[in-house]
Protein backbone atom coordinates (compact mmCIF):
# COMPACT_ATOMS: atom_id res chain seq x y z
CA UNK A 1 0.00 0.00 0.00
CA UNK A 2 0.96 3.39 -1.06
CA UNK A 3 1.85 6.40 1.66
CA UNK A 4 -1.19 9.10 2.17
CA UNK A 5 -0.46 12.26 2.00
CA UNK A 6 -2.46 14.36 4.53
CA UNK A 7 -0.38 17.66 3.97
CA UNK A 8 -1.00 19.32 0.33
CA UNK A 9 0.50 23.25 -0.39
CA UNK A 10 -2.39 25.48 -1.97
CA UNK A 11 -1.52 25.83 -5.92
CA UNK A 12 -3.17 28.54 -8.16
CA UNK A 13 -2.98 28.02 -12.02
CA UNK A 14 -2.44 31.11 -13.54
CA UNK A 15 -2.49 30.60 -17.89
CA UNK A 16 -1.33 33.94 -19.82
CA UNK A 17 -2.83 33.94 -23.57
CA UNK A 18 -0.62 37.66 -24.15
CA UNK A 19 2.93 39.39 -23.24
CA UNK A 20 2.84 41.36 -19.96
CA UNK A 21 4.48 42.55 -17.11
CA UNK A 22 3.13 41.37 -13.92
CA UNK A 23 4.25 42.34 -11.18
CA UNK A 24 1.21 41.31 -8.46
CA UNK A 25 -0.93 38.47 -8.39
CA UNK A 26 -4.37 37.83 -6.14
CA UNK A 27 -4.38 34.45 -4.22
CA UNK A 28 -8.06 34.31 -3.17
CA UNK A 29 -7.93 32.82 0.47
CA UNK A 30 -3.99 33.01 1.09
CA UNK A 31 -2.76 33.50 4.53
CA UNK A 32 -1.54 36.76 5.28
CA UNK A 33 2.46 36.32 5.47
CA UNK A 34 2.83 33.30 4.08
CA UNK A 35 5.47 32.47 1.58
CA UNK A 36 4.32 31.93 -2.15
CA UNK A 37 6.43 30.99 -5.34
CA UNK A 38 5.46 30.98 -8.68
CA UNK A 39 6.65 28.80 -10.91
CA UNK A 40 7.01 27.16 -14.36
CA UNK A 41 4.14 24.40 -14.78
CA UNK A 42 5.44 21.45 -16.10
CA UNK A 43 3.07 18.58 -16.99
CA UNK A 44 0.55 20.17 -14.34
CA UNK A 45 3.26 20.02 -11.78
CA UNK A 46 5.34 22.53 -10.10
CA UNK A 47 8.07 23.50 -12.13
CA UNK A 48 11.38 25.66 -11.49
CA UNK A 49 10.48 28.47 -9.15
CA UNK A 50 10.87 31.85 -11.02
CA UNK A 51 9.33 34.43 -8.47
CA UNK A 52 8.93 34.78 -4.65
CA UNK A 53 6.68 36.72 -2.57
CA UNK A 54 5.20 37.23 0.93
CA UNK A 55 0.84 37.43 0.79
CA UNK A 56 -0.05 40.73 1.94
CA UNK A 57 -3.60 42.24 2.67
CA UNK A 58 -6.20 40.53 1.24
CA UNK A 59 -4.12 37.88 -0.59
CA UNK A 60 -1.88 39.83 -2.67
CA UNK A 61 1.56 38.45 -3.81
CA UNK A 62 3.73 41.73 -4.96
CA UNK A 63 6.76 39.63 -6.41
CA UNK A 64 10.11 40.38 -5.69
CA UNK A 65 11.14 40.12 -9.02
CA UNK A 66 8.33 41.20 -11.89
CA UNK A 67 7.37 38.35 -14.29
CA UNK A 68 7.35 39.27 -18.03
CA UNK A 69 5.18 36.70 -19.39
CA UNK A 70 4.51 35.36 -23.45
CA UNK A 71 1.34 34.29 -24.87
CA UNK A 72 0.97 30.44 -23.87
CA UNK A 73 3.28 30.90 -20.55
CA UNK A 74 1.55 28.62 -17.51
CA UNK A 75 2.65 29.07 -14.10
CA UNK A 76 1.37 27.86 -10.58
CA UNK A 77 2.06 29.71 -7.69
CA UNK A 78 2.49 27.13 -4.52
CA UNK A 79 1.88 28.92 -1.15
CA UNK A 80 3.19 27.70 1.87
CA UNK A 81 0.27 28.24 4.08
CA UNK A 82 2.12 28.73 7.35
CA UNK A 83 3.04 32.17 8.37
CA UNK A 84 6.89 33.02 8.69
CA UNK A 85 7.63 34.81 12.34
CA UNK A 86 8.23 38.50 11.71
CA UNK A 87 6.43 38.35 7.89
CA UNK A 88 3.81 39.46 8.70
């Protein structure tokens, strides 16, 4: 018998059908201070990480580094759901 998993990371799918900057990204029911990457999606899985950020007010991710994206780009941002100390 296979090992359970009881532990799974929120992931939100973000697809881009156009080039553009983005530099913020909303992740509807993210903890406040928690630690979110985005990254690459590779056959629906986490890819390499290519942006970090800490979830403000109301869920919002302002990246450290701004993504610059191209028509056809998928990424999936994976949030760590428990708060750093002193993130917040």
């Amino acid at each position: 018998m296979g090992m359970i998993s009881l532990w799974r990371e929120p992931v939100y799918r973000f697809d881009f059908d156009s080039c553009r900057k983005v530099e913020r990204m909303h992740l509807s029911g993210a903890v406040q201070g928690a630690i979110a990457r985005l990254c690459r999606a590779e056959e629906g899985q986490p890819g390499p990480t290519v942006a970090q950020g800490v979830v403000g007010e109301d869920g919002w991710v302002q990246w450290k580094t701004p993504l610059i994206t191209q028509p056809g780009d998928r990424f999936l941002a994976v949030v760590d759901p428990m708060p750093r100390a002193g993130s917040t």
